[in-house]
Protein backbone atom coordinates (compact mmCIF):
# COMPACT_ATOMS: atom_id res chain seq x y z
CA UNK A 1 170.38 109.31 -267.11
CA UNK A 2 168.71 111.98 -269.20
CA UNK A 3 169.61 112.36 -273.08
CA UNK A 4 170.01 116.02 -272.16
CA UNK A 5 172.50 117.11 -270.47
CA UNK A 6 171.89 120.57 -269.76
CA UNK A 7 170.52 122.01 -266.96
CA UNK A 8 168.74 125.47 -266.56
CA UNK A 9 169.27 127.26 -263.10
CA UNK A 10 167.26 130.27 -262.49
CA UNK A 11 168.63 132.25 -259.26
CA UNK A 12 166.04 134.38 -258.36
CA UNK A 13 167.43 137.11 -255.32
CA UNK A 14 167.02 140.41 -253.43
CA UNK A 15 168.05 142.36 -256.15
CA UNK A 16 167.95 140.87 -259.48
CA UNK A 17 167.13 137.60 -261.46
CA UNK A 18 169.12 135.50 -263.35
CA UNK A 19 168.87 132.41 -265.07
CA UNK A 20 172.54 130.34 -266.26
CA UNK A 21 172.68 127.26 -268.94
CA UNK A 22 175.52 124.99 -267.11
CA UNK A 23 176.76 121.73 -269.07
CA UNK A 24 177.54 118.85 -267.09
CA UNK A 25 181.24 119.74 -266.68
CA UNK A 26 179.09 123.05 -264.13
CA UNK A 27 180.55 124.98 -266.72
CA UNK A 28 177.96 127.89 -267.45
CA UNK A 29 176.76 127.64 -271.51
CA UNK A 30 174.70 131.34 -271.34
CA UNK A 31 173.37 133.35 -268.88
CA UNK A 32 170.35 136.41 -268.42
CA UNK A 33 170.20 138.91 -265.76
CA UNK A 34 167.73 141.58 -264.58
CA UNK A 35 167.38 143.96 -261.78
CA UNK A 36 164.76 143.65 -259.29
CA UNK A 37 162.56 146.81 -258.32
CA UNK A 38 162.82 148.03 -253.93
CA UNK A 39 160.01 149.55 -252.53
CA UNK A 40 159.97 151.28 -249.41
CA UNK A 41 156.87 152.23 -248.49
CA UNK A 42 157.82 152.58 -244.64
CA UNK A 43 160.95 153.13 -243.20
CA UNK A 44 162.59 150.13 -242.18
CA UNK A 45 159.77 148.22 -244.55
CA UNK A 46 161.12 146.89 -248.00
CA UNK A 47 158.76 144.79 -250.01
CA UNK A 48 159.07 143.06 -253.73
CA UNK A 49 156.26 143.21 -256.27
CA UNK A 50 155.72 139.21 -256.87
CA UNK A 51 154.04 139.49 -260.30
CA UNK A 52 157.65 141.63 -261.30
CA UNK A 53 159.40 138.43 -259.43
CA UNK A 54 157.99 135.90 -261.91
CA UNK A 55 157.84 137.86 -264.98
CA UNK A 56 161.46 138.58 -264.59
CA UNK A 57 162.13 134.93 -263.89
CA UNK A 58 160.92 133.86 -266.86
CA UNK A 59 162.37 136.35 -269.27
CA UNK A 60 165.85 135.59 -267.68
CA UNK A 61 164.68 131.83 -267.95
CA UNK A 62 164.07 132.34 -271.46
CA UNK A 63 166.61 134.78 -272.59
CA UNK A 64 169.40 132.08 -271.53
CA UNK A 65 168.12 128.84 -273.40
CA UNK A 66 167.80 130.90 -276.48
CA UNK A 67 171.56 131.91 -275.97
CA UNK A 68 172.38 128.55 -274.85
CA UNK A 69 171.36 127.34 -278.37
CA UNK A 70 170.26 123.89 -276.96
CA UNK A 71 166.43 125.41 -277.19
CA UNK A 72 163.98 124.21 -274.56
CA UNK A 73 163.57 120.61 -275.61
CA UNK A 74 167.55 120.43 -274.83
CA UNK A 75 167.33 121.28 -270.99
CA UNK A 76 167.14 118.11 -269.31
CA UNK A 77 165.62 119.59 -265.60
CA UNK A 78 165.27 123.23 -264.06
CA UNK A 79 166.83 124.27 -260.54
CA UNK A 80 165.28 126.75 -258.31
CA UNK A 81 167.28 128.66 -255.44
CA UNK A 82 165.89 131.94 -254.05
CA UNK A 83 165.96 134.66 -251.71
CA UNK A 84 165.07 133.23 -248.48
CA UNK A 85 162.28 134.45 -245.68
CA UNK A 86 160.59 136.63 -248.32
CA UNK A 87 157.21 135.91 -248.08
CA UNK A 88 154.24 135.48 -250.77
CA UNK A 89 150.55 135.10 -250.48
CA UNK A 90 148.11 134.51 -253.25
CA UNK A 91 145.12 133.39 -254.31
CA UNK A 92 145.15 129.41 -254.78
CA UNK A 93 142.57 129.83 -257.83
CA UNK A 94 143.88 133.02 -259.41
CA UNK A 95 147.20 132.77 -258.80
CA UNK A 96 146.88 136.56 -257.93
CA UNK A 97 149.14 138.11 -255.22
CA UNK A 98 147.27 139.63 -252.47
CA UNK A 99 149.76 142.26 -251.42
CA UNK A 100 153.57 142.98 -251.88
CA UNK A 101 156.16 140.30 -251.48
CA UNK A 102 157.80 141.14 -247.91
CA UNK A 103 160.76 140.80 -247.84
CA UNK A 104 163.57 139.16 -245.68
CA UNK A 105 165.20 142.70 -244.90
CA UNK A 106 161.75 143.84 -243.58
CA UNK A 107 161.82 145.09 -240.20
CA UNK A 108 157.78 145.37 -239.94
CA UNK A 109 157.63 142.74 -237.26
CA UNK A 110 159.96 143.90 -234.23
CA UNK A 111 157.00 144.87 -232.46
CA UNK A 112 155.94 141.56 -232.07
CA UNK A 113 159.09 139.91 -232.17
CA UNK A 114 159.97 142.09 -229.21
CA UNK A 115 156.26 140.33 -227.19
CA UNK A 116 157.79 137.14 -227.95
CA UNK A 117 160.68 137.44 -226.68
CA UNK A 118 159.24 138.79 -223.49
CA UNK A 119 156.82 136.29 -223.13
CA UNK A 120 159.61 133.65 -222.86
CA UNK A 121 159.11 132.12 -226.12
CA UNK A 122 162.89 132.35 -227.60
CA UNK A 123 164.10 128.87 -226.11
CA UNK A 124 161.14 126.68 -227.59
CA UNK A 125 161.12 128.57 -231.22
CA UNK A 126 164.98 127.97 -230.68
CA UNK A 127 164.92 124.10 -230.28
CA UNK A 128 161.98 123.75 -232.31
CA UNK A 129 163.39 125.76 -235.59
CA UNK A 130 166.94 126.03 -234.88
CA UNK A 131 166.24 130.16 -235.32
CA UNK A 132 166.02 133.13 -233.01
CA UNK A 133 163.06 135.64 -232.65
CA UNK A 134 163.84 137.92 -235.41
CA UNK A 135 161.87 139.79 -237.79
CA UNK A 136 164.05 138.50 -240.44
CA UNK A 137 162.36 135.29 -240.40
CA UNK A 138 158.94 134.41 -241.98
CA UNK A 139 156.72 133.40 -239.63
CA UNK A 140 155.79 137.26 -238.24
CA UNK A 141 155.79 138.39 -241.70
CA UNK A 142 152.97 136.05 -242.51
CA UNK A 143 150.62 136.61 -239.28
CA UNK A 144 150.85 140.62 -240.28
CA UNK A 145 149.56 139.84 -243.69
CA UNK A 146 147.01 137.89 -242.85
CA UNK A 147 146.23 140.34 -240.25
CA UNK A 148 146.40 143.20 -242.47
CA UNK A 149 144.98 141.33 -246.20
CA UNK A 150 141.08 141.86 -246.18
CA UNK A 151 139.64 138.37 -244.46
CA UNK A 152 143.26 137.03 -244.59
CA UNK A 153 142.74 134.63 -241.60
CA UNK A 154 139.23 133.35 -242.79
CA UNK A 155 140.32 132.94 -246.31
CA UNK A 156 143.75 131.37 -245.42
CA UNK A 157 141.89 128.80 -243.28
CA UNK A 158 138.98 127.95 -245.75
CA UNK A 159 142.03 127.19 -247.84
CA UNK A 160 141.72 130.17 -250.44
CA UNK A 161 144.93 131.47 -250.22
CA UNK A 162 148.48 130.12 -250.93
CA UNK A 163 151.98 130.79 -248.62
CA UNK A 164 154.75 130.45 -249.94
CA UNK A 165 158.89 131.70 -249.80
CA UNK A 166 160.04 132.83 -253.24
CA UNK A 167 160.71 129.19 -254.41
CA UNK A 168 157.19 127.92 -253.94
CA UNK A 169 155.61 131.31 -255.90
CA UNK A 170 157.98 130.49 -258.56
CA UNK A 171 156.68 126.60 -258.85
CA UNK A 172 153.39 127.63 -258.64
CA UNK A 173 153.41 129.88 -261.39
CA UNK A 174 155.60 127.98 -263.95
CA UNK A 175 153.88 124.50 -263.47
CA UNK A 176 150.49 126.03 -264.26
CA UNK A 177 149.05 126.06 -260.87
CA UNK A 178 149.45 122.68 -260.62
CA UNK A 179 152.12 122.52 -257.67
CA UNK A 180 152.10 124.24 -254.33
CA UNK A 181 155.82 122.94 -252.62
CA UNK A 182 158.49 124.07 -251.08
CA UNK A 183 161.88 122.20 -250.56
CA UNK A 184 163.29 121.84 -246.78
CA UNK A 185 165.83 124.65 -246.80
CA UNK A 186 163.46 127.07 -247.53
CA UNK A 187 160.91 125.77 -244.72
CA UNK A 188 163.60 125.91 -242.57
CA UNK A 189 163.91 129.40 -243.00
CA UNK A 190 160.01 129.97 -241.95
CA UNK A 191 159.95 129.47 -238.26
CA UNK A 192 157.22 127.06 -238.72
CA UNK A 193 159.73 124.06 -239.68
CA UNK A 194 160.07 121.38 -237.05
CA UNK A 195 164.00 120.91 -237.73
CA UNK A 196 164.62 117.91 -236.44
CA UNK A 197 161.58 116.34 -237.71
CA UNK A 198 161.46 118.17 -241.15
CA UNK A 199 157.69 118.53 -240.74
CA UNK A 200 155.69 121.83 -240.18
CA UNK A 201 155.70 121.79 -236.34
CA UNK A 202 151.96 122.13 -234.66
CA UNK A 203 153.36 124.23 -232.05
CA UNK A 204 155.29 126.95 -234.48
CA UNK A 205 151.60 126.83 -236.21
CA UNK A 206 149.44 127.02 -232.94
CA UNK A 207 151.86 130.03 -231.54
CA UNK A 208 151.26 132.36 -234.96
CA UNK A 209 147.74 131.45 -235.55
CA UNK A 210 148.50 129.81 -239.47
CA UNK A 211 146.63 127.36 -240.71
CA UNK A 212 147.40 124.43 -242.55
CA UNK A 213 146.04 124.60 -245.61
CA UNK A 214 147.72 127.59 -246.31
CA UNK A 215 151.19 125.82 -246.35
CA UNK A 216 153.19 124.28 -249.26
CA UNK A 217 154.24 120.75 -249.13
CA UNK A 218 157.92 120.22 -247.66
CA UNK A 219 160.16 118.12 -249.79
CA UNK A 220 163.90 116.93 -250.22
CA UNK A 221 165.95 119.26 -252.18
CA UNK A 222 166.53 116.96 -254.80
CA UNK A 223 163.82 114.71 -256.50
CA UNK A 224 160.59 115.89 -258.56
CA UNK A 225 159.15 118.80 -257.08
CA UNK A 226 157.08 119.88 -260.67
CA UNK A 227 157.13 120.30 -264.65
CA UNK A 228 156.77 123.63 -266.43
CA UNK A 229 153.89 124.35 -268.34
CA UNK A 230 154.48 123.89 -271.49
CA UNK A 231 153.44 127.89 -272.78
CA UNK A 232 155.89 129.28 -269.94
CA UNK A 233 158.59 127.86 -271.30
CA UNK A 234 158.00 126.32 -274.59
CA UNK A 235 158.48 122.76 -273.29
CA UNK A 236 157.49 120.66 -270.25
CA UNK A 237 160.57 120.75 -268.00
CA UNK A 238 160.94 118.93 -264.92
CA UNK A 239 162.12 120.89 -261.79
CA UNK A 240 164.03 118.77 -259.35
CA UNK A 241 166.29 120.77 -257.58
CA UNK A 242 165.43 123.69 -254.96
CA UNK A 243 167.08 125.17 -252.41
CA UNK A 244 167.30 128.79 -250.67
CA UNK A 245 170.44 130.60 -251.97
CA UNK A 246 172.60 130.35 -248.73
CA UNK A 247 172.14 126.26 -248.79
CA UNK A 248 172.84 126.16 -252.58
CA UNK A 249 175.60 127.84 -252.16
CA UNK A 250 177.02 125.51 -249.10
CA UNK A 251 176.10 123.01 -251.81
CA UNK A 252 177.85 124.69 -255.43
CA UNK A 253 181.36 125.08 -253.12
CA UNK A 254 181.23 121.15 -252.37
CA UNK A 255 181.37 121.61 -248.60
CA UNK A 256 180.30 117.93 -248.49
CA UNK A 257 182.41 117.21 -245.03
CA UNK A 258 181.50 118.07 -241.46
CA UNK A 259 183.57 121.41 -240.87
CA UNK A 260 184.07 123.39 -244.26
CA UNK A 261 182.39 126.81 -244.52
CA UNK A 262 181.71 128.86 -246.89
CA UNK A 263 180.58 132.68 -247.13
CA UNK A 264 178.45 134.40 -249.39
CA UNK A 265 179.13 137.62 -249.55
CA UNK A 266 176.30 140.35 -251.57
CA UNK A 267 174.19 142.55 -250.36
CA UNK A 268 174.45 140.88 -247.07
CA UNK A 269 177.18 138.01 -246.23
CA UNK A 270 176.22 134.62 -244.98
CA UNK A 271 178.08 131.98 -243.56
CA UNK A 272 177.59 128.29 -243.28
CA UNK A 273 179.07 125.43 -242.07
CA UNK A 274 178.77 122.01 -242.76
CA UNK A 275 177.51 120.90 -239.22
CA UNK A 276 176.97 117.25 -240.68
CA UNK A 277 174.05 114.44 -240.00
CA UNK A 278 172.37 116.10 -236.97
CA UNK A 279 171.07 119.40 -236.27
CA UNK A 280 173.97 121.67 -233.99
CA UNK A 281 173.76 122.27 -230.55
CA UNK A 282 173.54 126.42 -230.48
CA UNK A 283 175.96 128.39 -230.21
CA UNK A 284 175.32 132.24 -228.80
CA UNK A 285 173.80 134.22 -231.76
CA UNK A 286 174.52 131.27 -234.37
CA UNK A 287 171.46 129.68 -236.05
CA UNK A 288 170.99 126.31 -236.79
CA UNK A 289 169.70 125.07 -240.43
CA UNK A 290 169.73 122.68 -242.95
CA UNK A 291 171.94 122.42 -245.47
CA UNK A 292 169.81 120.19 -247.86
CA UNK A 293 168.01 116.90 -248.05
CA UNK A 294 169.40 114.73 -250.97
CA UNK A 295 167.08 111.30 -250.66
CA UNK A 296 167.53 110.01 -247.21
CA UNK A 297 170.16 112.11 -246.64
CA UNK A 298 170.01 115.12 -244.70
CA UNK A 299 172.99 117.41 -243.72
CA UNK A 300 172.54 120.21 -241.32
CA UNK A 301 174.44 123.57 -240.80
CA UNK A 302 175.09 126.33 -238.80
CA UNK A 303 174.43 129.64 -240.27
CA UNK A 304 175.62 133.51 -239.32
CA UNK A 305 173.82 136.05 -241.59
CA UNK A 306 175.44 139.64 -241.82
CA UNK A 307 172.43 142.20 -243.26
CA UNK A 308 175.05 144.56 -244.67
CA UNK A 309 177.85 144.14 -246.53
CA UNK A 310 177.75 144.99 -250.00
CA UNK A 311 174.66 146.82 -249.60
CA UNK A 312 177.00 149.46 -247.60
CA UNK A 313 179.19 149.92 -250.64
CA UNK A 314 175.76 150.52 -252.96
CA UNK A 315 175.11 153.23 -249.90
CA UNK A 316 178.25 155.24 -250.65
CA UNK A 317 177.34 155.28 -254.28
CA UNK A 318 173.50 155.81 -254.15
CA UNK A 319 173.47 157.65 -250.29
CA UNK A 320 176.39 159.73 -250.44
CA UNK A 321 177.05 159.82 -254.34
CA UNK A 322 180.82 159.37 -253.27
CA UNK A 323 181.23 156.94 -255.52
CA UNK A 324 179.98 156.15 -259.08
CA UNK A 325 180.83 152.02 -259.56
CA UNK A 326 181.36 149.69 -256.66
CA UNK A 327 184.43 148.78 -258.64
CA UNK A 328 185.93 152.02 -257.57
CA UNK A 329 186.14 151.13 -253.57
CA UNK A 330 188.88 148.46 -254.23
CA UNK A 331 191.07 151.28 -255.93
CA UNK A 332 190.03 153.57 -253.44
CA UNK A 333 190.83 151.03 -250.62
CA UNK A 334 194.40 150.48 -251.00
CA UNK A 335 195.44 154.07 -251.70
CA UNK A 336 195.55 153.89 -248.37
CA UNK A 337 198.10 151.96 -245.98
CA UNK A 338 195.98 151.52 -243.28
CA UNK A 339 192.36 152.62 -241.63
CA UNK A 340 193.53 155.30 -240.11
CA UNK A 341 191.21 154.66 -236.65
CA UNK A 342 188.16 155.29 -239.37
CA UNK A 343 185.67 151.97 -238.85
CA UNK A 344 182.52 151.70 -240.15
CA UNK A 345 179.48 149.99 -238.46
CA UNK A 346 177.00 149.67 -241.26
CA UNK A 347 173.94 148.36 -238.67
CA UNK A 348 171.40 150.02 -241.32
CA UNK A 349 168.76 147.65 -240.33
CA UNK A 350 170.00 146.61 -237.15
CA UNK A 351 172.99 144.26 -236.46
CA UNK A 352 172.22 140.31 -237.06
CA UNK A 353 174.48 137.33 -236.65
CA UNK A 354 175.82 137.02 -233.81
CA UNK A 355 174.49 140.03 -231.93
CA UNK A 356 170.94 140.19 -233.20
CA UNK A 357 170.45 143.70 -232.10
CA UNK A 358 167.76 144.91 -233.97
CA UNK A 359 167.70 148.44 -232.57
CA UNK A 360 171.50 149.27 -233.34
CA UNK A 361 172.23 151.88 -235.93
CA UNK A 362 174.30 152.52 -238.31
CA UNK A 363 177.98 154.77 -237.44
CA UNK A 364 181.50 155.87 -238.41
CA UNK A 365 183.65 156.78 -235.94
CA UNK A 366 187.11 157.46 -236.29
CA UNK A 367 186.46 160.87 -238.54
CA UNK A 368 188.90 163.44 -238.79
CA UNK A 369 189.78 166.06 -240.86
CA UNK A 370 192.47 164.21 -242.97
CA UNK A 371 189.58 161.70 -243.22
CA UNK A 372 188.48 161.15 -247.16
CA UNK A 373 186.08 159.14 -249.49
CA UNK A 374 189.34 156.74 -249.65
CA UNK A 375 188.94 156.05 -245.81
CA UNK A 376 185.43 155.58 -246.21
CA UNK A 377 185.75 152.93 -248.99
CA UNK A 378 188.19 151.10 -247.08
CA UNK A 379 186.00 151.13 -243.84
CA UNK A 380 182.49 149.73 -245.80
CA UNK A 381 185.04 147.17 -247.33
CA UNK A 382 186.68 146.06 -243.93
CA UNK A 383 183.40 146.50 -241.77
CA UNK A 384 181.97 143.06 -244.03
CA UNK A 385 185.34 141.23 -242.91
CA UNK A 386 185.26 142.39 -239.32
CA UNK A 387 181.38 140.78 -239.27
CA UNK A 388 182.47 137.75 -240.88
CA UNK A 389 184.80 136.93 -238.64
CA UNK A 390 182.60 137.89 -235.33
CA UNK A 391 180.28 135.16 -237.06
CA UNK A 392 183.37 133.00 -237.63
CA UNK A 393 184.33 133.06 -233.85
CA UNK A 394 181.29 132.91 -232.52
CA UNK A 395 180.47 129.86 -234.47
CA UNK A 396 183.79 127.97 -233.15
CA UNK A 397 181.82 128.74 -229.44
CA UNK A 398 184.81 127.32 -227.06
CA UNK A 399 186.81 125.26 -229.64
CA UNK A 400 189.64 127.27 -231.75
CA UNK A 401 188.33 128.03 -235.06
CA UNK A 402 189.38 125.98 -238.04
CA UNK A 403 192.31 126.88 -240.28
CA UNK A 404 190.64 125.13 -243.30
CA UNK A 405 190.15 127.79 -245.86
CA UNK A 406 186.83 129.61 -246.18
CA UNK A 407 185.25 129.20 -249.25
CA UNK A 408 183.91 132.72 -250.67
CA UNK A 409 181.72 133.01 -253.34
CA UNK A 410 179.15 136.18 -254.36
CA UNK A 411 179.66 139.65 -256.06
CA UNK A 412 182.08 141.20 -253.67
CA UNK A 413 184.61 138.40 -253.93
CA UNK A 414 185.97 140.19 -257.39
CA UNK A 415 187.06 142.85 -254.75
CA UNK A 416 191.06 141.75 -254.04
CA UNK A 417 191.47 143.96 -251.60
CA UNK A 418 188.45 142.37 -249.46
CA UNK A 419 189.35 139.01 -250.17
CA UNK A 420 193.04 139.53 -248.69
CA UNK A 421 191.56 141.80 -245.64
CA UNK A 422 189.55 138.94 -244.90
CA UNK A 423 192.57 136.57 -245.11
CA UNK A 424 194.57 138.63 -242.98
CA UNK A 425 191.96 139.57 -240.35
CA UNK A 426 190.52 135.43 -239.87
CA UNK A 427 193.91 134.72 -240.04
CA UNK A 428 192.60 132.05 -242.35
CA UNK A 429 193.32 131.35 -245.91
CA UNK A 430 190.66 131.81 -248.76
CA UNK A 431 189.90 130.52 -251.42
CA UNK A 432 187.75 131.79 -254.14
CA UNK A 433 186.22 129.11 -256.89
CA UNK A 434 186.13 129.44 -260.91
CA UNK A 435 182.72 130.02 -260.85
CA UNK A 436 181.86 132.49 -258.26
CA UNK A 437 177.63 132.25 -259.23
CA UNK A 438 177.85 129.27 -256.45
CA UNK A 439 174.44 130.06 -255.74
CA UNK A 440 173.21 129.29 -259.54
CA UNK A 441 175.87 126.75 -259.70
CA UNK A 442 174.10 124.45 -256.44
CA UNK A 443 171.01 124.98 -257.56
CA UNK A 444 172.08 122.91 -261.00
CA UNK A 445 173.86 120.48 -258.84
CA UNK A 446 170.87 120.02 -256.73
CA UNK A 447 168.44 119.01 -259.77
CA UNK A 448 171.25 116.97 -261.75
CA UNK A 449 171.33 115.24 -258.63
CA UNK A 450 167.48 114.84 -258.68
CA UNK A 451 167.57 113.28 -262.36
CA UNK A 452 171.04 111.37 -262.00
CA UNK A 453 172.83 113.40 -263.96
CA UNK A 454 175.56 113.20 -261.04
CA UNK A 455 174.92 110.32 -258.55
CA UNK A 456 177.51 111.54 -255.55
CA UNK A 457 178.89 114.19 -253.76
CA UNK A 458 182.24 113.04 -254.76
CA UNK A 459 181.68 113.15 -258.60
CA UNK A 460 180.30 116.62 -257.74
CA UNK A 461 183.47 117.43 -255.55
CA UNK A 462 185.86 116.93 -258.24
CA UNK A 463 183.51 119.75 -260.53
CA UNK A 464 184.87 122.07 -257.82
CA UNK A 465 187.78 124.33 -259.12
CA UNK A 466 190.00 126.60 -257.60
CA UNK A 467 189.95 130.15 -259.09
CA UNK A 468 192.22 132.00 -256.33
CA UNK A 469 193.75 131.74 -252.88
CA UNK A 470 194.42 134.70 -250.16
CA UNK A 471 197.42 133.94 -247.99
CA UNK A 472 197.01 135.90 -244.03
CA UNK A 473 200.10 137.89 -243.92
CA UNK A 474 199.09 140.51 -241.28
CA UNK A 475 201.28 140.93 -237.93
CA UNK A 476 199.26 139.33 -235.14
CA UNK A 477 200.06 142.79 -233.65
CA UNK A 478 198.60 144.63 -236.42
CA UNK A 479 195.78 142.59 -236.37
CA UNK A 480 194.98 142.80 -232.81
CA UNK A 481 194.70 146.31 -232.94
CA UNK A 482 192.26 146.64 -235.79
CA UNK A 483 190.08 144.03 -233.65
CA UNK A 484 190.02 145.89 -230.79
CA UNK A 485 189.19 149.49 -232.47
CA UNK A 486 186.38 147.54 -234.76
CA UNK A 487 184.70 146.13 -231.13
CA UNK A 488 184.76 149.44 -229.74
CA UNK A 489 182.58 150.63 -232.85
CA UNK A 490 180.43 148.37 -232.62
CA UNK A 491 179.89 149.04 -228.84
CA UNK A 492 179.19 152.45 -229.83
CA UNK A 493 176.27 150.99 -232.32
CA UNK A 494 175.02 149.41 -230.21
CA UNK A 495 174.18 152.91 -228.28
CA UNK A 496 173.13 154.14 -230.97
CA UNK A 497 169.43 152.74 -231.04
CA UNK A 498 166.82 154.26 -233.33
């Protein structure tokens, strides 16, 4: 076991950075935050400037061992997790980005996500990867830069240029060029990943024309992945826990046993179940991923990813200007005893999990002349439940879904009035943990595992602590109707194409 006991995680994601100091009772020592720039240069294209990635990384990385007061010297091993299916290319001796991060919300591909799927390719991606043909996915992002980055193909097959999800770019950079890996969550996430066999799969390769040698070595999510250069961080630091942010998450809420779930909810909302030893059988419009790889041990998942959730409540603030703080919706919210008939469908970049209707658009229906900003905050609030649970359901497939609670963690859990709606319309309880930063929270668990810091998932499990519970008390009645009058919104999204 380490004389340190400190570990740094650095949480890099769609929208920001941010690095937390956690002791090893997970309780977070000091933490650093900063926001990440958008660009749009297209609509329905959103891209990330990769240099601003790691430059932010590393001030936040900074910023919180000098508050931690333990200094550099006194962090005992770094933990990655990331933004998944965001995809970076640079070159291998410059370390130089070729182009723009793009990013997981890109919708650049559907063109030729659209050929495969007519081709007939769906089922063999699908029990290859465990993923549907989406452009969310990396795969398509990567064949359009290399098709698009002066002699991308030629360069990335002479073995010039570097691939890599958000987690390798960041290794790469703070190890001094030395390491070019990736950990098996993230690979997972690339539609190159051979599930089952956890190696990049010569068929996935073959079908989008990438070579080899541009690809990052897989590895478990916990072991010895690389060590900081000393001049990034003022001391050489080993990094031995990575995982992308929906796994690390799975992992910071202890979901340990076959059958818990947990749900993310940001920008977007993700849900994941612990689906235990073996990769799931699919259900309609459910993926199938790992959860992590801790030694010899692998535990797999099924995942439902929601594009817009609290990106919908950032819409009525920066779209409409209706609001000025997403604080306010919550107030807002429950000024009002009910919806009214107003629903929102917020399908700004298509619908995903479990529909994966990449053509719906966004709508409110319901609209009246009594309607207000209240009824609008209450309908972007409700619409993330409503999606949860279609994810929920459709991940039970035949069986009745569990009555285990469902572990939230993310930004919009502080919202009380979404965390009960949720209750109520699951008809589940939830439960929301101390530390809500799960994300940061499994990346530290993932590379104290990887130095022995803790040696089980049980010693981990009892770290876990309760910070709040939401009872269902809705009328099945009640709650039938709002179902039925959310589906028939949806339906008319689903018209809607653009």
């Amino acid at each position: 076991m380490p004389e340190s006991r400190h570990i740094l995680a650095i949480d890099q994601g769609t929208t920001s950075s941010r690095a937390i100091v956690f002791d090893d009772e997970a309780r977070p020592v000091a933490s650093a935050q900063v926001e990440l720039t958008q660009h749009f240069p297209q609509p329905g294209w959103v891209e990330h400037d990769a240099l601003e990635i790691y430059e932010g990384v590393l001030g936040v990385a900074r910023d919180a061992v000098e508050k931690s007061g333990v200094g550099a010297e006194g962090i005992a091993a770094i933990g990655i997790t990331n933004q998944r299916e965001t995809v970076v290319v640079w070159d291998r001796a410059t370390g130089v980005p070729v182009s723009n991060a793009i990013v997981w919300q890109c919708r650049r591909t559907s063109d030729g996500c659209a050929e495969l799927i007519r081709t007939g390719r769906s089922a063999d991606i699908r029990d290859r990867t465990g993923l549907v043909v989406d452009p969310y996915f990396s795969a398509t992002k990567l064949r359009w830069l290399l098709d698009h980055v002066p002699n991308g193909q030629r360069r990335a097959e002479d073995g010039d240029l570097c691939f890599g999800t958000v987690d390798s770019w960041l290794m790469y950079r703070l190890s001094g060029a030395q390491n070019h890996v990736t950990d098996a969550t993230n690979a997972s996430r690339t539609m190159l990943l051979n599930i089952h066999e956890l190696e990049w799969d010569p068929e996935m390769m073959e079908l989008f024309n990438v070579p080899e040698a541009i690809l990052p070595e897989v590895l478990p999510s916990a072991g010895d992945f690389a060590v900081t250069d000393a001049a990034e961080l003022g001391a050489e630091i080993p990094i031995t826990g990575v995982a992308g942010d929906q796994h690390a998450a799975l992992f910071g809420q202890a979901c340990f046993k076959s059958g818990m779930t947990k749900c993310t909810y940001g920008t977007g909302a993700f849900v994941l179940t612990n689906a235990g030893s073996r990769a799931p059988s699919p259900e309609t419009g459910i993926l199938a991923t790992l959860g992590w790889v801790v030694g010899s041990k692998r535990a797999y998942a099924s995942e439902g990813g929601v594009f817009v959730t609290g990106a919908a409540v950032q819409w009525l603030r920066d779209g409409l200007g209706i609001i000025e703080s997403a604080s306010e919706t919550d107030d807002l919210a429950t000024m009002l005893g009910d919806n009214d008939g107003v629903y929102m469908v917020p399908a700004f970049v298509g619908l995903g999990a479990p529909r994966w209707d990449p053509d719906a658009r966004g709508t409110i229906t319901g609209l009246t002349r009594g309607s207000s900003r209240e009824h609008l905050a209450r309908a972007a609030l409700e619409a993330t439940a409503y999606q949860v649970r279609d994810v929920i359901l459709a991940m039970s497939g035949p069986r009745r879904p569990s009555s285990t609670p469902l572990r939230a963690d993310g930004g919009q859990t502080a919202s009380r009035f979404l965390m009960q709606f949720q209750a109520d319309i699951l008809d589940r309880p939830v439960e929301v943990p101390e530390i809500t930063e799960t994300t940061a929270l499994g990346a530290a668990f993932l590379a104290g595992r990887g130095i022995g810091l803790w040696r089980s998932d049980a010693e981990i499990a009892r770290l876990w602590r309760a910070g709040g519970r939401y009872e269902p008390a809705m009328a099945e009645g009640q709650r039938g109707r709002l179902i039925t009058g959310w589906y028939d919104a949806v339906e008319r999204a689903a018209s809607v194409t653009g």
